[in-house]
Protein backbone atom coordinates (compact mmCIF):
# COMPACT_ATOMS: atom_id res chain seq x y z
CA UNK A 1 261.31 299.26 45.64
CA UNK A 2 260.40 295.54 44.75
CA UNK A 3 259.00 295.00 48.44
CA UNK A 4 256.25 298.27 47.58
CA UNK A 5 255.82 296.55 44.22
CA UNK A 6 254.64 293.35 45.14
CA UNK A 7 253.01 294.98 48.46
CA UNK A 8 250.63 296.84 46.01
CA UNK A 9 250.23 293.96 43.79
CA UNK A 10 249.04 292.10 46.56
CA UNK A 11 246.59 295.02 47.94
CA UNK A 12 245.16 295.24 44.35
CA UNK A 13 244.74 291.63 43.66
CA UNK A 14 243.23 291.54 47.17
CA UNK A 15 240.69 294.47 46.53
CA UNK A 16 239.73 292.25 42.80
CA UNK A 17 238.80 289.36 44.94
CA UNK A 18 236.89 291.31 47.04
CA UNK A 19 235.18 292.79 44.13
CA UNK A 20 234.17 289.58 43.12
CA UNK A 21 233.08 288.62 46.41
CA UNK A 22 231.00 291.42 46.32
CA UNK A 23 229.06 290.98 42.98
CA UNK A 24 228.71 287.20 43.63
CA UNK A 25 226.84 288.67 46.98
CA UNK A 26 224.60 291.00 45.77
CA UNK A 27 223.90 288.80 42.69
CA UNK A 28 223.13 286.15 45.75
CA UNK A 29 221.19 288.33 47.97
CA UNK A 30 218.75 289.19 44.44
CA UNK A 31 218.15 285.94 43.89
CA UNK A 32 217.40 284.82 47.48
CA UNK A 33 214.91 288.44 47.55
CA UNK A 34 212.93 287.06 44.40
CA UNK A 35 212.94 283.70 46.00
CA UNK A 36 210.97 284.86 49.12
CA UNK A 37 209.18 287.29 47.09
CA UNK A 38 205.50 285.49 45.46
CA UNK A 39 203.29 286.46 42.39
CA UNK A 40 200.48 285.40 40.97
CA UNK A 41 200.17 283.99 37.75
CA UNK A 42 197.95 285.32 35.23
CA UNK A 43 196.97 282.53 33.19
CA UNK A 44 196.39 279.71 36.02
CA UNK A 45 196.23 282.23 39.04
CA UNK A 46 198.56 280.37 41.38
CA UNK A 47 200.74 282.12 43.58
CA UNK A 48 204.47 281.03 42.58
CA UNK A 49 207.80 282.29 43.98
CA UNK A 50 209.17 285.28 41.63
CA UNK A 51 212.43 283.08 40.28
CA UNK A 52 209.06 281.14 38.74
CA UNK A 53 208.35 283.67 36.71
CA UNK A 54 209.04 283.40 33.15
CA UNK A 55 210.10 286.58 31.04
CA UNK A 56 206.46 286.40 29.16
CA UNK A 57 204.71 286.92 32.69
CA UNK A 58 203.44 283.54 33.33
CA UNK A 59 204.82 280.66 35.60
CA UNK A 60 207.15 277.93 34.82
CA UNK A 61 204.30 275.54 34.18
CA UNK A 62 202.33 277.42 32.49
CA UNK A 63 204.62 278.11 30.19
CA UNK A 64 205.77 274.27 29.57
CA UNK A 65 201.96 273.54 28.78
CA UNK A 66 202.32 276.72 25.98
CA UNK A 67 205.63 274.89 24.55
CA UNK A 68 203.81 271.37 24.92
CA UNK A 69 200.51 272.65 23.17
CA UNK A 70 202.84 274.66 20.13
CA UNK A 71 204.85 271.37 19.75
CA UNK A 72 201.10 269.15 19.50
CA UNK A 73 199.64 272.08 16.78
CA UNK A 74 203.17 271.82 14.84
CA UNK A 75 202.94 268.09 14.46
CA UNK A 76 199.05 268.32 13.78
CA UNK A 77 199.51 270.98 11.27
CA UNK A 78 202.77 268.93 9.65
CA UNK A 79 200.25 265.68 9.54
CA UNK A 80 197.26 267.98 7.68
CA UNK A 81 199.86 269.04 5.34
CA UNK A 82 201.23 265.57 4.53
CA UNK A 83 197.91 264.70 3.79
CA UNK A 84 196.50 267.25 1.59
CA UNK A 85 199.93 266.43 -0.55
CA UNK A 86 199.31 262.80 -0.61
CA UNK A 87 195.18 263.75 -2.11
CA UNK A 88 196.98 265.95 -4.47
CA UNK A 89 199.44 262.96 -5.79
CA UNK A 90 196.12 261.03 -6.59
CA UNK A 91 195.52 261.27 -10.61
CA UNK A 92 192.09 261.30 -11.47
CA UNK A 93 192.09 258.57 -14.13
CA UNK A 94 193.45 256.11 -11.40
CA UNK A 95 189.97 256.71 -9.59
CA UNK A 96 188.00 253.90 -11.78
CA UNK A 97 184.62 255.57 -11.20
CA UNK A 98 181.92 253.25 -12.37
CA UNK A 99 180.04 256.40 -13.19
């Protein structure tokens, strides 16, 4: 009875690594298909391998210009702020108008 236990254990930890196998394959064989396979980006209109692709529909470097440009309008917009607070902390009778 042990010698059919551990003769099925061994089948069925057998047929789990060849499960695996299996996914890690297919999972393989997708990536290598959307490697071969091109598109065309719509914002800069370059062909670019699929795996390129980013999930908003644009390309890899397209996309890093979009973060890069965000990033420059958040630290423009932070300066514009820090100086319409600094005009506001200026008291008019400070000023010394000679008028």
């Amino acid at each position: 009875m042990s010698y059919i236990s551990a003769k099925v254990k061994d089948i069925v930890e057998r047929a789990l690594e060849d499960e695996s196998s299996s996914d890690q394959a297919t999972a393989d064989l997708d990536q290598a298909d959307k490697a071969q396979t091109t598109v065309r980006c719509p914002k800069c209109l370059k062909f670019v391998s699929q795996i390129m692709m980013k999930e908003g529909g644009i390309c890899m470097h397209c996309w890093e210009k979009m973060e890069q440009e965000a990033k420059e309008e958040t630290a423009r917009q932070k300066v514009k702020a820090e100086a319409e607070e600094e005009v506001k902390e200026i008291p008019n009778e400070d000023l010394d108008l000679p008028f």
